[in-house]
PDB file of N, CA and C in Angstrom:
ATOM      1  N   UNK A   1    -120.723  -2.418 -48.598  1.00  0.00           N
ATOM      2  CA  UNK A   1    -121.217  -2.362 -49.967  1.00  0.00           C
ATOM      3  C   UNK A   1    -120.708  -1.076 -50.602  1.00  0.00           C
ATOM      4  N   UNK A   2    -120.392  -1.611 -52.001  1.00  0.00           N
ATOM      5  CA  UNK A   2    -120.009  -0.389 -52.532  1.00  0.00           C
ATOM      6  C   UNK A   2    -120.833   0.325 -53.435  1.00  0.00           C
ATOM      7  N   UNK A   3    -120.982   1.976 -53.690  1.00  0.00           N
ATOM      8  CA  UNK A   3    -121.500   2.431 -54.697  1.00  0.00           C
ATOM      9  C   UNK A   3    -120.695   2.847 -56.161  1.00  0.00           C
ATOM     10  N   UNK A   4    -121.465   3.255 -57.062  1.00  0.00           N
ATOM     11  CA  UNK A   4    -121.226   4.472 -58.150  1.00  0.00           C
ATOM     12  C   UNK A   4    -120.039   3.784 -58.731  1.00  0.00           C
ATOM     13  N   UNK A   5    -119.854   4.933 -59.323  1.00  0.00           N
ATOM     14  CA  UNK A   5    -118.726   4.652 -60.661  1.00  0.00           C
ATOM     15  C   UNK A   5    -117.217   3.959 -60.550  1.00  0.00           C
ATOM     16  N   UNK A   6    -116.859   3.029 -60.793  1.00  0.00           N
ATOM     17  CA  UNK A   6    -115.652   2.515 -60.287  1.00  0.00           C
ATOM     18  C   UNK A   6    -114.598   3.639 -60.629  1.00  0.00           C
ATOM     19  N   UNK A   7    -113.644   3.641 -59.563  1.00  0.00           N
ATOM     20  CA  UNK A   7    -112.379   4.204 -59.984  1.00  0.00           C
ATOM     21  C   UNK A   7    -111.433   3.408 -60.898  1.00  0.00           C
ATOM     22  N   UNK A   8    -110.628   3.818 -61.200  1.00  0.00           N
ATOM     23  CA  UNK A   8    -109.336   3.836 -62.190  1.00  0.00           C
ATOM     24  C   UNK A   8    -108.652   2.584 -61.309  1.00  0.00           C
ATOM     25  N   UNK A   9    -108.002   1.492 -61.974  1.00  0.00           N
ATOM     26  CA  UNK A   9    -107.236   0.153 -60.976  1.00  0.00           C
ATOM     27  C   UNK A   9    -105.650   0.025 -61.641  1.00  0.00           C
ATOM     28  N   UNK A  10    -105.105   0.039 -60.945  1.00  0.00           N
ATOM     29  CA  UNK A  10    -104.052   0.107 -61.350  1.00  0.00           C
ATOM     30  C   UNK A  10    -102.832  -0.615 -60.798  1.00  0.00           C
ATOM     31  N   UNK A  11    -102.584  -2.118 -61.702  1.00  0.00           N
ATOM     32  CA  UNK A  11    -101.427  -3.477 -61.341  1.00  0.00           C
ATOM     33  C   UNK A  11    -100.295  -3.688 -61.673  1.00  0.00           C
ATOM     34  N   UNK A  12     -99.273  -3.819 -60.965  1.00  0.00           N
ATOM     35  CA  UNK A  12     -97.527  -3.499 -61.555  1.00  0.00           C
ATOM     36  C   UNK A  12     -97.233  -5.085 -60.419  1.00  0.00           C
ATOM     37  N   UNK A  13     -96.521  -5.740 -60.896  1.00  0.00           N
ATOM     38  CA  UNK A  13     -95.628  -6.609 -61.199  1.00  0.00           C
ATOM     39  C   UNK A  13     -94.541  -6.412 -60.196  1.00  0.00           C
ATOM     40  N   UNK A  14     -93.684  -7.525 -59.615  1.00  0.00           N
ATOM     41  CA  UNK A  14     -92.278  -7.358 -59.391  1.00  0.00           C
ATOM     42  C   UNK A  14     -91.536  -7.510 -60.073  1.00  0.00           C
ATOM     43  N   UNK A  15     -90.166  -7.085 -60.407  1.00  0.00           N
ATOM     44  CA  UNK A  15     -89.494  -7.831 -61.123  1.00  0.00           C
ATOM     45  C   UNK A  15     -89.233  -8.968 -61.475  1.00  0.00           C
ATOM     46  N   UNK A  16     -88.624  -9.282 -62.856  1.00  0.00           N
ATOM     47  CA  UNK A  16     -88.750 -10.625 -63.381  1.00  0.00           C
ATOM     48  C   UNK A  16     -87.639 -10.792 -64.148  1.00  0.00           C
ATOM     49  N   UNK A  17     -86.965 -11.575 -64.464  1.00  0.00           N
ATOM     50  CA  UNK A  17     -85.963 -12.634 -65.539  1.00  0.00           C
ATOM     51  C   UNK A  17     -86.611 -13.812 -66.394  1.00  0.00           C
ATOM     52  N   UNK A  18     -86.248 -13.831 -67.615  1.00  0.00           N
ATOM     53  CA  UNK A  18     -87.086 -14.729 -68.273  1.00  0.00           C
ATOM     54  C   UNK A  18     -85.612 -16.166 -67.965  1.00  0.00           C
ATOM     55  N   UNK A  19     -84.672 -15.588 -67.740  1.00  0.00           N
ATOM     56  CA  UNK A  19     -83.717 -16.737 -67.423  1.00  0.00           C
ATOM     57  C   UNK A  19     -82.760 -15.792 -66.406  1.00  0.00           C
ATOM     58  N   UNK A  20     -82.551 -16.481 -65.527  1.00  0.00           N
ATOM     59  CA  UNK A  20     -81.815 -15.458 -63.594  1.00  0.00           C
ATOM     60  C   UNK A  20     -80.097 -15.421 -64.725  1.00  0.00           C
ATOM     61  N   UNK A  21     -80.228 -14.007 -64.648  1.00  0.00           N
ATOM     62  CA  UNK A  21     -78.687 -13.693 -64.946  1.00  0.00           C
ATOM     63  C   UNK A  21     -78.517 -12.937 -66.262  1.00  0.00           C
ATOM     64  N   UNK A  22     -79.676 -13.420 -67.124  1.00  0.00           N
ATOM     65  CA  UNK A  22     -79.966 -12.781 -68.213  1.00  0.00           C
ATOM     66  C   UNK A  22     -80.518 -11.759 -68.705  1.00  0.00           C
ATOM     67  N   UNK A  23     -80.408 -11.136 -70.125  1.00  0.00           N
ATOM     68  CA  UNK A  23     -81.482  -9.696 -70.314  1.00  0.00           C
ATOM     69  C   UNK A  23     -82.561 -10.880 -70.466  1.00  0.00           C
ATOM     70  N   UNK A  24     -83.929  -9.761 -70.597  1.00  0.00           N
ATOM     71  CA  UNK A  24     -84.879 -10.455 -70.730  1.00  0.00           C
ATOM     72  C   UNK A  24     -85.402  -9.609 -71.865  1.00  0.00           C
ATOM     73  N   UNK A  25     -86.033  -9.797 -72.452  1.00  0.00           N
ATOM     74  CA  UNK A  25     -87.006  -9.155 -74.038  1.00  0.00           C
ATOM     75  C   UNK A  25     -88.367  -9.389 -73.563  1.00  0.00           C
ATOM     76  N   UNK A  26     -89.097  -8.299 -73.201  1.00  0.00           N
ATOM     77  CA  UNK A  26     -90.788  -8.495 -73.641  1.00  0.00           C
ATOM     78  C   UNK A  26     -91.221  -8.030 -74.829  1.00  0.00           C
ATOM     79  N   UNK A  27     -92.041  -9.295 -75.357  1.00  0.00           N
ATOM     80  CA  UNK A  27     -92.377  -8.926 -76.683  1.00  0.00           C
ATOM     81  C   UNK A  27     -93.963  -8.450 -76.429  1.00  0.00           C
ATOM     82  N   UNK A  28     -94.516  -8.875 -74.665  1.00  0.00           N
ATOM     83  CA  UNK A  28     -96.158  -8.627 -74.790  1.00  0.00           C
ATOM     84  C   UNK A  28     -96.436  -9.199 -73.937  1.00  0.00           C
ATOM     85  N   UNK A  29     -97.756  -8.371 -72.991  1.00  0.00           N
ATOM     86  CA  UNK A  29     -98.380  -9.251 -71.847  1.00  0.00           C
ATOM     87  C   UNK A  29     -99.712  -9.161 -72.108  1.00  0.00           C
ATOM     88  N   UNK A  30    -100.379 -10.073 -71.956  1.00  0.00           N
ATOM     89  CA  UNK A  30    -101.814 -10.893 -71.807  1.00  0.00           C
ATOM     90  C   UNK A  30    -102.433 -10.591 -70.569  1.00  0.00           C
ATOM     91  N   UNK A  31    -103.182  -9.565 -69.925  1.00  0.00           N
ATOM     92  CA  UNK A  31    -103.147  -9.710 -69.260  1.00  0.00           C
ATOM     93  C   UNK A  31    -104.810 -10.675 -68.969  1.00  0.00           C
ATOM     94  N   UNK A  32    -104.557 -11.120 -67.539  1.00  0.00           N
ATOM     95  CA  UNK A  32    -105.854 -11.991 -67.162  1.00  0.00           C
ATOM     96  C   UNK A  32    -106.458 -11.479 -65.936  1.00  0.00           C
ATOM     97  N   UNK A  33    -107.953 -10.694 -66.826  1.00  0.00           N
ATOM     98  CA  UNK A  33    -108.721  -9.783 -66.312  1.00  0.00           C
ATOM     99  C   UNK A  33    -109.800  -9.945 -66.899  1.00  0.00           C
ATOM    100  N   UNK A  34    -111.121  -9.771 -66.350  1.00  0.00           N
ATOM    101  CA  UNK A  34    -112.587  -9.381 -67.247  1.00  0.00           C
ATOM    102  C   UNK A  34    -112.987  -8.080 -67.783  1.00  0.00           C
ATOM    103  N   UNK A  35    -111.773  -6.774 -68.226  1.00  0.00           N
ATOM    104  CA  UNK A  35    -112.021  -6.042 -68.072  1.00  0.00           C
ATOM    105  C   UNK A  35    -112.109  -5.745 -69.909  1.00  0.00           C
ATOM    106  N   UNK A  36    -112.817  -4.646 -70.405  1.00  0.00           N
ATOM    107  CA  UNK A  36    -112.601  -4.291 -71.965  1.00  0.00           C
ATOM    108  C   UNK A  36    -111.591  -3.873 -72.404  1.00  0.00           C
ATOM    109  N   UNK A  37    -111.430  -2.405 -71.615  1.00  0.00           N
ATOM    110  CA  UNK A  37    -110.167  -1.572 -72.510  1.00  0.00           C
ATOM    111  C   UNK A  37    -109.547  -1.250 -71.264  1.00  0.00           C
ATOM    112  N   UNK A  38    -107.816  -1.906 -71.627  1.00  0.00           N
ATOM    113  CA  UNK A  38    -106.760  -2.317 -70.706  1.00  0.00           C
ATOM    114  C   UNK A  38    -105.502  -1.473 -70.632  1.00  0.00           C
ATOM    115  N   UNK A  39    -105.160  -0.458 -70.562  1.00  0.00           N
ATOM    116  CA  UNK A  39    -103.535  -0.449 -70.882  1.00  0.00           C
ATOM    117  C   UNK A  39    -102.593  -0.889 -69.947  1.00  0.00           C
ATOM    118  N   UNK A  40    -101.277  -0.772 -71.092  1.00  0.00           N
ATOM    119  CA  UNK A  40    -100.159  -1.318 -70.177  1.00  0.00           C
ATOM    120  C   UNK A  40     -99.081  -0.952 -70.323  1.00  0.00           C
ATOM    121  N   UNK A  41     -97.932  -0.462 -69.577  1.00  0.00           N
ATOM    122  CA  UNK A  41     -96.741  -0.508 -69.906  1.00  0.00           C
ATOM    123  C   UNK A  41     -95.684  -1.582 -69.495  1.00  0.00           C
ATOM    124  N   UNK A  42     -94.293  -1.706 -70.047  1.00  0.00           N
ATOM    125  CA  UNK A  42     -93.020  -2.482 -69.453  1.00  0.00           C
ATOM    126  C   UNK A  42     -91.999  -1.528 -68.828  1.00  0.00           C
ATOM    127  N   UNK A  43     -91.650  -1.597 -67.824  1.00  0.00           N
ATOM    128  CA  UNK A  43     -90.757  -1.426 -67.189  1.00  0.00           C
ATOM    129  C   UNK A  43     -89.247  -2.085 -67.023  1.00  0.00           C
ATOM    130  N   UNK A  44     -88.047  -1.113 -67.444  1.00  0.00           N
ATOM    131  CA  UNK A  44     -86.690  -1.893 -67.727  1.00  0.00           C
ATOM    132  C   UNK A  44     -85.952  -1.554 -66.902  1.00  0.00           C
ATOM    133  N   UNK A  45     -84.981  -2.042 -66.444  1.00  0.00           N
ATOM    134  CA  UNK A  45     -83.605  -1.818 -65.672  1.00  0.00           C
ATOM    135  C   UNK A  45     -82.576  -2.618 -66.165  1.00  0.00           C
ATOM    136  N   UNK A  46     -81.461  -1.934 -66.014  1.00  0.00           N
ATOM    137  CA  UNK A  46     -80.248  -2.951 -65.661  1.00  0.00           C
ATOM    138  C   UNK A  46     -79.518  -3.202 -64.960  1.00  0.00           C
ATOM    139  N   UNK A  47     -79.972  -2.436 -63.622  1.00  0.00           N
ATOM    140  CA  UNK A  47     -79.278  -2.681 -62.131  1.00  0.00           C
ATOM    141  C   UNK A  47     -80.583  -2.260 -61.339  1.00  0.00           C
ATOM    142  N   UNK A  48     -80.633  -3.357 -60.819  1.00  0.00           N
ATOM    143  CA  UNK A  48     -81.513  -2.962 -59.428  1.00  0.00           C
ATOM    144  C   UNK A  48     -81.984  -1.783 -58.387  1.00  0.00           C
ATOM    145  N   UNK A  49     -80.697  -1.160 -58.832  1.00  0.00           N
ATOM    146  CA  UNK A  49     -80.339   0.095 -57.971  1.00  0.00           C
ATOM    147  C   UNK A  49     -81.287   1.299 -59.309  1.00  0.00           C
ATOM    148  N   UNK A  50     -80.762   1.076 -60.736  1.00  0.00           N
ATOM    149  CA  UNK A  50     -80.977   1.574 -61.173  1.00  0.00           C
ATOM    150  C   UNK A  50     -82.667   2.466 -61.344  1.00  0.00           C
ATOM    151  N   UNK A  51     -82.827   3.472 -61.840  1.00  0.00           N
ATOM    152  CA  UNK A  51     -84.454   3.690 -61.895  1.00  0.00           C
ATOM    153  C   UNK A  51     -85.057   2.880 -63.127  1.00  0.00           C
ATOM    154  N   UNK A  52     -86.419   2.928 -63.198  1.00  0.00           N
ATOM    155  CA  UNK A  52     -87.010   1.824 -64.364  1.00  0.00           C
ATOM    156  C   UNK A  52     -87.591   3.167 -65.187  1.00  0.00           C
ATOM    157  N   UNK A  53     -86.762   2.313 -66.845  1.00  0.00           N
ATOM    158  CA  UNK A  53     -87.260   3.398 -67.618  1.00  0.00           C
ATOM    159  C   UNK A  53     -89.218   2.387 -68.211  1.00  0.00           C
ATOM    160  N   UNK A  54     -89.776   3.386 -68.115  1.00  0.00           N
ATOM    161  CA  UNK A  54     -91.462   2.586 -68.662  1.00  0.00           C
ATOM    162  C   UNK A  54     -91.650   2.935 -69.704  1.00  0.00           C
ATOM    163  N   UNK A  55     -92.214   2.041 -70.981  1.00  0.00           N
ATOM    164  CA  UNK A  55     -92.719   2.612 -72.251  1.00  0.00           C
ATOM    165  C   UNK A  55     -93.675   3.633 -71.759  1.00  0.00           C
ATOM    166  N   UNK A  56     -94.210   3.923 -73.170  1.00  0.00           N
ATOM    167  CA  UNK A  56     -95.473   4.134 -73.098  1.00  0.00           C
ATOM    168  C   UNK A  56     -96.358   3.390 -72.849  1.00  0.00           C
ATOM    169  N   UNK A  57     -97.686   4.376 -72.426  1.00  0.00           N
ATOM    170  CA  UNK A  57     -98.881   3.409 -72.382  1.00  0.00           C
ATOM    171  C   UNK A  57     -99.264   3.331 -73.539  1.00  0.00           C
ATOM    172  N   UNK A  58     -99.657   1.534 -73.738  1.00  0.00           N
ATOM    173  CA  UNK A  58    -100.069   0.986 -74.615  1.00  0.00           C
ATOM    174  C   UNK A  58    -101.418   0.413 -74.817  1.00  0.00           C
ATOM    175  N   UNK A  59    -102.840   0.147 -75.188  1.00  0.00           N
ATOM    176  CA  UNK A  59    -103.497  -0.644 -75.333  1.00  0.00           C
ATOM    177  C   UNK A  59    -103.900  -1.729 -75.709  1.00  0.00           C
ATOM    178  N   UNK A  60    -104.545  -2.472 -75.204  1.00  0.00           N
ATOM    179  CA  UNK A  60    -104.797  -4.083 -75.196  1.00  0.00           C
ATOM    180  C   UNK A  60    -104.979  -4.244 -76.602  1.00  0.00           C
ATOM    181  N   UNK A  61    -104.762  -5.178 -77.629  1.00  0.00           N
ATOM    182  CA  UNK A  61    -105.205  -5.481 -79.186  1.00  0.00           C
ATOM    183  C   UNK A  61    -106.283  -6.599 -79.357  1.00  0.00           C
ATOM    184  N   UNK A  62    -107.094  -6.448 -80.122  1.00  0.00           N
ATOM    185  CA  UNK A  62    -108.645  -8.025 -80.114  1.00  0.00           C
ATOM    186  C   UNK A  62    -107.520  -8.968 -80.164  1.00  0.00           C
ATOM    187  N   UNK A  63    -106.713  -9.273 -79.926  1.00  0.00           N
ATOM    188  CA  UNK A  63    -106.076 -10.626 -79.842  1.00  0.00           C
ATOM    189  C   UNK A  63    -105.872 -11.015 -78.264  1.00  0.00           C
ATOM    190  N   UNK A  64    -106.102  -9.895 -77.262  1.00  0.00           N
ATOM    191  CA  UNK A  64    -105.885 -10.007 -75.665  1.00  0.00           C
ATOM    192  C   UNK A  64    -104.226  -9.467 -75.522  1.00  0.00           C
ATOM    193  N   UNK A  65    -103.450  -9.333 -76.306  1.00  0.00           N
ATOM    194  CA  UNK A  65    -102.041  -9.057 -75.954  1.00  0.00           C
ATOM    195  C   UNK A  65    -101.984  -7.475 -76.289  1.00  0.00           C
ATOM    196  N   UNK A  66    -101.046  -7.190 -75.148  1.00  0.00           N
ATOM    197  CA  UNK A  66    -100.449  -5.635 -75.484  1.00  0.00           C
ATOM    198  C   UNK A  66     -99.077  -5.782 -75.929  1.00  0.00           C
ATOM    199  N   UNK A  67     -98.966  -5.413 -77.092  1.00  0.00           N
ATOM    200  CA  UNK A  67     -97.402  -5.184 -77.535  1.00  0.00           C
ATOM    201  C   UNK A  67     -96.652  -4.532 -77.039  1.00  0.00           C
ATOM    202  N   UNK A  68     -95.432  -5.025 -76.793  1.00  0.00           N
ATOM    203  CA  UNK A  68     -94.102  -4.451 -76.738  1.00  0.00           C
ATOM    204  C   UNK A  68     -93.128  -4.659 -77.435  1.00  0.00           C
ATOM    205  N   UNK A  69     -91.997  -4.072 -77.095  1.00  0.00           N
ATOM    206  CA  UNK A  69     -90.942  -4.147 -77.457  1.00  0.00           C
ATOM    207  C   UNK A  69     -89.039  -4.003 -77.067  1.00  0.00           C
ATOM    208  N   UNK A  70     -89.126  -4.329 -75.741  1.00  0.00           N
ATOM    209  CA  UNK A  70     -88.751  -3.606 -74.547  1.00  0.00           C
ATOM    210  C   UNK A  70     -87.319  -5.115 -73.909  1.00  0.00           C
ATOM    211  N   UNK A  71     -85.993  -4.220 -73.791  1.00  0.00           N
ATOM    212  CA  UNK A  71     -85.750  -5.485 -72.850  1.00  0.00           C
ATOM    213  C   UNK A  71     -84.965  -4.690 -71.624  1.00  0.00           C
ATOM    214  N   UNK A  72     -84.245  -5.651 -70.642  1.00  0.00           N
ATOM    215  CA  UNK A  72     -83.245  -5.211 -69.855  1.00  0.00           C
ATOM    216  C   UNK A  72     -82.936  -6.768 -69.084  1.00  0.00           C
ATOM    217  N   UNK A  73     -82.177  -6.203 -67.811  1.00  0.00           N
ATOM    218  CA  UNK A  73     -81.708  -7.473 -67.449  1.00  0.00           C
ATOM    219  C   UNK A  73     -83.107  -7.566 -66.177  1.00  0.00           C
ATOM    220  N   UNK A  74     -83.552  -6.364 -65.932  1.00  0.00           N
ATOM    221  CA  UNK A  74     -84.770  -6.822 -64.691  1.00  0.00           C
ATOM    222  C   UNK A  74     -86.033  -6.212 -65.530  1.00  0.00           C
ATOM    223  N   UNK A  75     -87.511  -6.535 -65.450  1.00  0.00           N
ATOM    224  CA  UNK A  75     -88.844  -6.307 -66.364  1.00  0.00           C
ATOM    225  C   UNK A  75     -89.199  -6.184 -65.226  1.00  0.00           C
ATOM    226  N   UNK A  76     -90.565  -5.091 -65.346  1.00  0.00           N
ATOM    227  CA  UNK A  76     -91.410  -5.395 -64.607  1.00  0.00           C
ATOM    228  C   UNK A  76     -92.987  -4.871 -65.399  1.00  0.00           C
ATOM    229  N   UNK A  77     -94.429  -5.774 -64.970  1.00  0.00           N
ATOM    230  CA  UNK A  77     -95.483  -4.645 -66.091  1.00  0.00           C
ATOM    231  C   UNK A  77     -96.364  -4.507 -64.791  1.00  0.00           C
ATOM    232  N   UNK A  78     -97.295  -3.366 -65.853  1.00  0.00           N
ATOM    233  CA  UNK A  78     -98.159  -2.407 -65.135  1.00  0.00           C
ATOM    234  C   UNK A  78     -99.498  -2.452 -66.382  1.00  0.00           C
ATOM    235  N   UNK A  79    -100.417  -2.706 -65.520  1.00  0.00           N
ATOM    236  CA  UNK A  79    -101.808  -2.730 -66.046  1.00  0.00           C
ATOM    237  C   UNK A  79    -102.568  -1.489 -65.296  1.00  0.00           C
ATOM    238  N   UNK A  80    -103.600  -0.883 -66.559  1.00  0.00           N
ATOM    239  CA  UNK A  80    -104.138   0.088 -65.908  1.00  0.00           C
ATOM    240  C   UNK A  80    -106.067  -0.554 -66.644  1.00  0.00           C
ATOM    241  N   UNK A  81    -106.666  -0.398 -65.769  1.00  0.00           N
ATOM    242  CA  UNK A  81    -108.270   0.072 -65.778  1.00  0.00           C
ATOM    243  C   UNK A  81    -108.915   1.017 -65.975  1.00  0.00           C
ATOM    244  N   UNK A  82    -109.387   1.892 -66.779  1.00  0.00           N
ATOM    245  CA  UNK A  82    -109.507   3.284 -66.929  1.00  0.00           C
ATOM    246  C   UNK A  82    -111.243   2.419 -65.700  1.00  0.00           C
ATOM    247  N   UNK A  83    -111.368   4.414 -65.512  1.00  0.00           N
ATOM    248  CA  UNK A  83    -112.080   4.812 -64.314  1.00  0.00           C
ATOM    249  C   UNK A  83    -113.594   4.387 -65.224  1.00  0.00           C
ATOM    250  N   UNK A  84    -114.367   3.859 -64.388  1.00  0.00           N
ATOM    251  CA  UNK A  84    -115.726   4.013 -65.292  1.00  0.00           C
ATOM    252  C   UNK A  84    -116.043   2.647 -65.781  1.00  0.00           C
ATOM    253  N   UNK A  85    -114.825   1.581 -65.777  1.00  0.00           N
ATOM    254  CA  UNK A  85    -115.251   0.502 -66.426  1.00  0.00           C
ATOM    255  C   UNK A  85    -115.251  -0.809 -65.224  1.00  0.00           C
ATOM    256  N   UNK A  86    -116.695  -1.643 -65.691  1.00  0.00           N
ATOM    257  CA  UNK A  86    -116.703  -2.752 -64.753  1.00  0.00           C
ATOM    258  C   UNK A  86    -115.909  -4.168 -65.077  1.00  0.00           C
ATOM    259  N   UNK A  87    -115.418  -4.076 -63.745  1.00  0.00           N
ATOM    260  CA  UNK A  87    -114.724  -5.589 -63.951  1.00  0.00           C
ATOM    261  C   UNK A  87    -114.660  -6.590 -62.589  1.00  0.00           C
ATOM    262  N   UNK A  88    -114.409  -7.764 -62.607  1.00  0.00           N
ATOM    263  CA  UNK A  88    -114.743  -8.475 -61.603  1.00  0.00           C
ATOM    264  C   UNK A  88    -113.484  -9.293 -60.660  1.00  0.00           C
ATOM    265  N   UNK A  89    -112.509  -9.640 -61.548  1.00  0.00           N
ATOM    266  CA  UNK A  89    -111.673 -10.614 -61.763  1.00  0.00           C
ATOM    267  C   UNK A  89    -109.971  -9.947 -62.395  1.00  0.00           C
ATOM    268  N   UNK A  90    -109.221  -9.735 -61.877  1.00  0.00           N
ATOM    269  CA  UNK A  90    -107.881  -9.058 -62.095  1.00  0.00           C
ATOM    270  C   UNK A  90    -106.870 -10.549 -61.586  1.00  0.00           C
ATOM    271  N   UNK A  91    -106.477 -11.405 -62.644  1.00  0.00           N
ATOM    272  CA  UNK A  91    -105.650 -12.191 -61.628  1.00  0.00           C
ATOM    273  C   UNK A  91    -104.288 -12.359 -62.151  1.00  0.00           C
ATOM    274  N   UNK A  92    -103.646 -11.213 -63.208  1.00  0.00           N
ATOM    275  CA  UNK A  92    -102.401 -11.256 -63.470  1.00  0.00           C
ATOM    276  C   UNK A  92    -102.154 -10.866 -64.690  1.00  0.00           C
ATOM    277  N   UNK A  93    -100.986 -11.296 -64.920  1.00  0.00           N
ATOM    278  CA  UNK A  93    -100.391 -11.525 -66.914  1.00  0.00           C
ATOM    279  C   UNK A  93     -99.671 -12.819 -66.698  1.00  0.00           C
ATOM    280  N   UNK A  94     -99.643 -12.863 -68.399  1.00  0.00           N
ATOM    281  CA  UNK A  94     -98.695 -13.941 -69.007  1.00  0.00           C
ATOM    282  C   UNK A  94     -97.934 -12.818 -69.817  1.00  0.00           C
ATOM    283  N   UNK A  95     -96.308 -13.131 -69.511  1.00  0.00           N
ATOM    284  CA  UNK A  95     -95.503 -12.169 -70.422  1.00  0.00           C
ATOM    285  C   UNK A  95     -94.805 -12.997 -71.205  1.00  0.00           C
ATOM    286  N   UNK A  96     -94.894 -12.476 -72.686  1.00  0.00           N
ATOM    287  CA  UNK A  96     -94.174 -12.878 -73.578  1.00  0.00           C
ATOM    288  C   UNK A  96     -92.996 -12.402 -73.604  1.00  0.00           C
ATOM    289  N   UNK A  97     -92.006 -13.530 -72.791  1.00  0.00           N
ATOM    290  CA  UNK A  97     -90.590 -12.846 -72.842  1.00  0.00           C
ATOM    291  C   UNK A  97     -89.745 -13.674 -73.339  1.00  0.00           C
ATOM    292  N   UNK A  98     -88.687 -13.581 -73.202  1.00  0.00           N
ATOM    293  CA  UNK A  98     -87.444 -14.410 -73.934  1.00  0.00           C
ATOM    294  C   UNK A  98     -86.307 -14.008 -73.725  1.00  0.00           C
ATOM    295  N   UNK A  99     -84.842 -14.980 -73.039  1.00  0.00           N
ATOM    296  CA  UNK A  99     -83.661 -14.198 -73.121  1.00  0.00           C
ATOM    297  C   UNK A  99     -83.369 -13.183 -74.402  1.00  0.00           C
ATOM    298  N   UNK A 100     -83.051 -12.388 -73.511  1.00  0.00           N
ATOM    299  CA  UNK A 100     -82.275 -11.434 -75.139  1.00  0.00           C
ATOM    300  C   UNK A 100     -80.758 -11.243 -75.102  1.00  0.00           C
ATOM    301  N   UNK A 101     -80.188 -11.036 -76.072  1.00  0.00           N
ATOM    302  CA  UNK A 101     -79.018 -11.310 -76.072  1.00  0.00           C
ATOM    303  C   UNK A 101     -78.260  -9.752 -75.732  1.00  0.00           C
ATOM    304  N   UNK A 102     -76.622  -9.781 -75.263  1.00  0.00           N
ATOM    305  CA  UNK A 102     -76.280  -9.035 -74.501  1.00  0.00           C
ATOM    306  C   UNK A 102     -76.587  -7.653 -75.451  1.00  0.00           C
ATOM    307  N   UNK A 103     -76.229  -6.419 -74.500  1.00  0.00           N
ATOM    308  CA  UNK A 103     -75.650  -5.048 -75.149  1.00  0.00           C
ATOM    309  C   UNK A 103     -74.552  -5.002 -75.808  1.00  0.00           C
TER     310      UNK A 103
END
């Protein structure tokens, strides 16, 4: 059993292609959680090898989506829980992505 104040939770993604071979564009992830106040960033590459540049952290909007604006040829996201808040249920995102067209 656990006590006291929850810590801080914090969910990142593997990489992803919205089509294998392509850039990908996130326009926004949804994430699906019971939690209130969510942030998130996107994570970009364009070689595997490469390091991932991350937006900023962003917060969730009353619509459930966190905006972005972000592409590359590999995505990956990251959800954060600030410390203090209860939640029950963490079971992912839906990312709003879409090929994007080349550099």
């Amino acid at each position: 059993v656990f006590a006291g104040v929850p810590l801080e939770a914090r969910f990142e993604t593997n990489d992803f292609q919205t089509v294998e071979g392509a850039r990908t564009e996130v326009a926004g992830l949804t994430p699906i959680i019971d939690a209130e106040t969510i942030t998130g960033r996107v994570g970009v590459r364009e070689r595997l090898s490469a390091a991932i540049a991350w937006s900023d952290e962003t917060a969730i909007e009353d619509t459930g989506v966190i905006p972005f604006h972000h592409s590359g040829r590999f995505a990956r996201a990251r959800m954060t829980v600030q410390a203090g808040q209860a939640w029950t249920v963490a079971q992912g995102f839906e990312a709003n992505s879409s090929e994007a067209g080349s550099r």
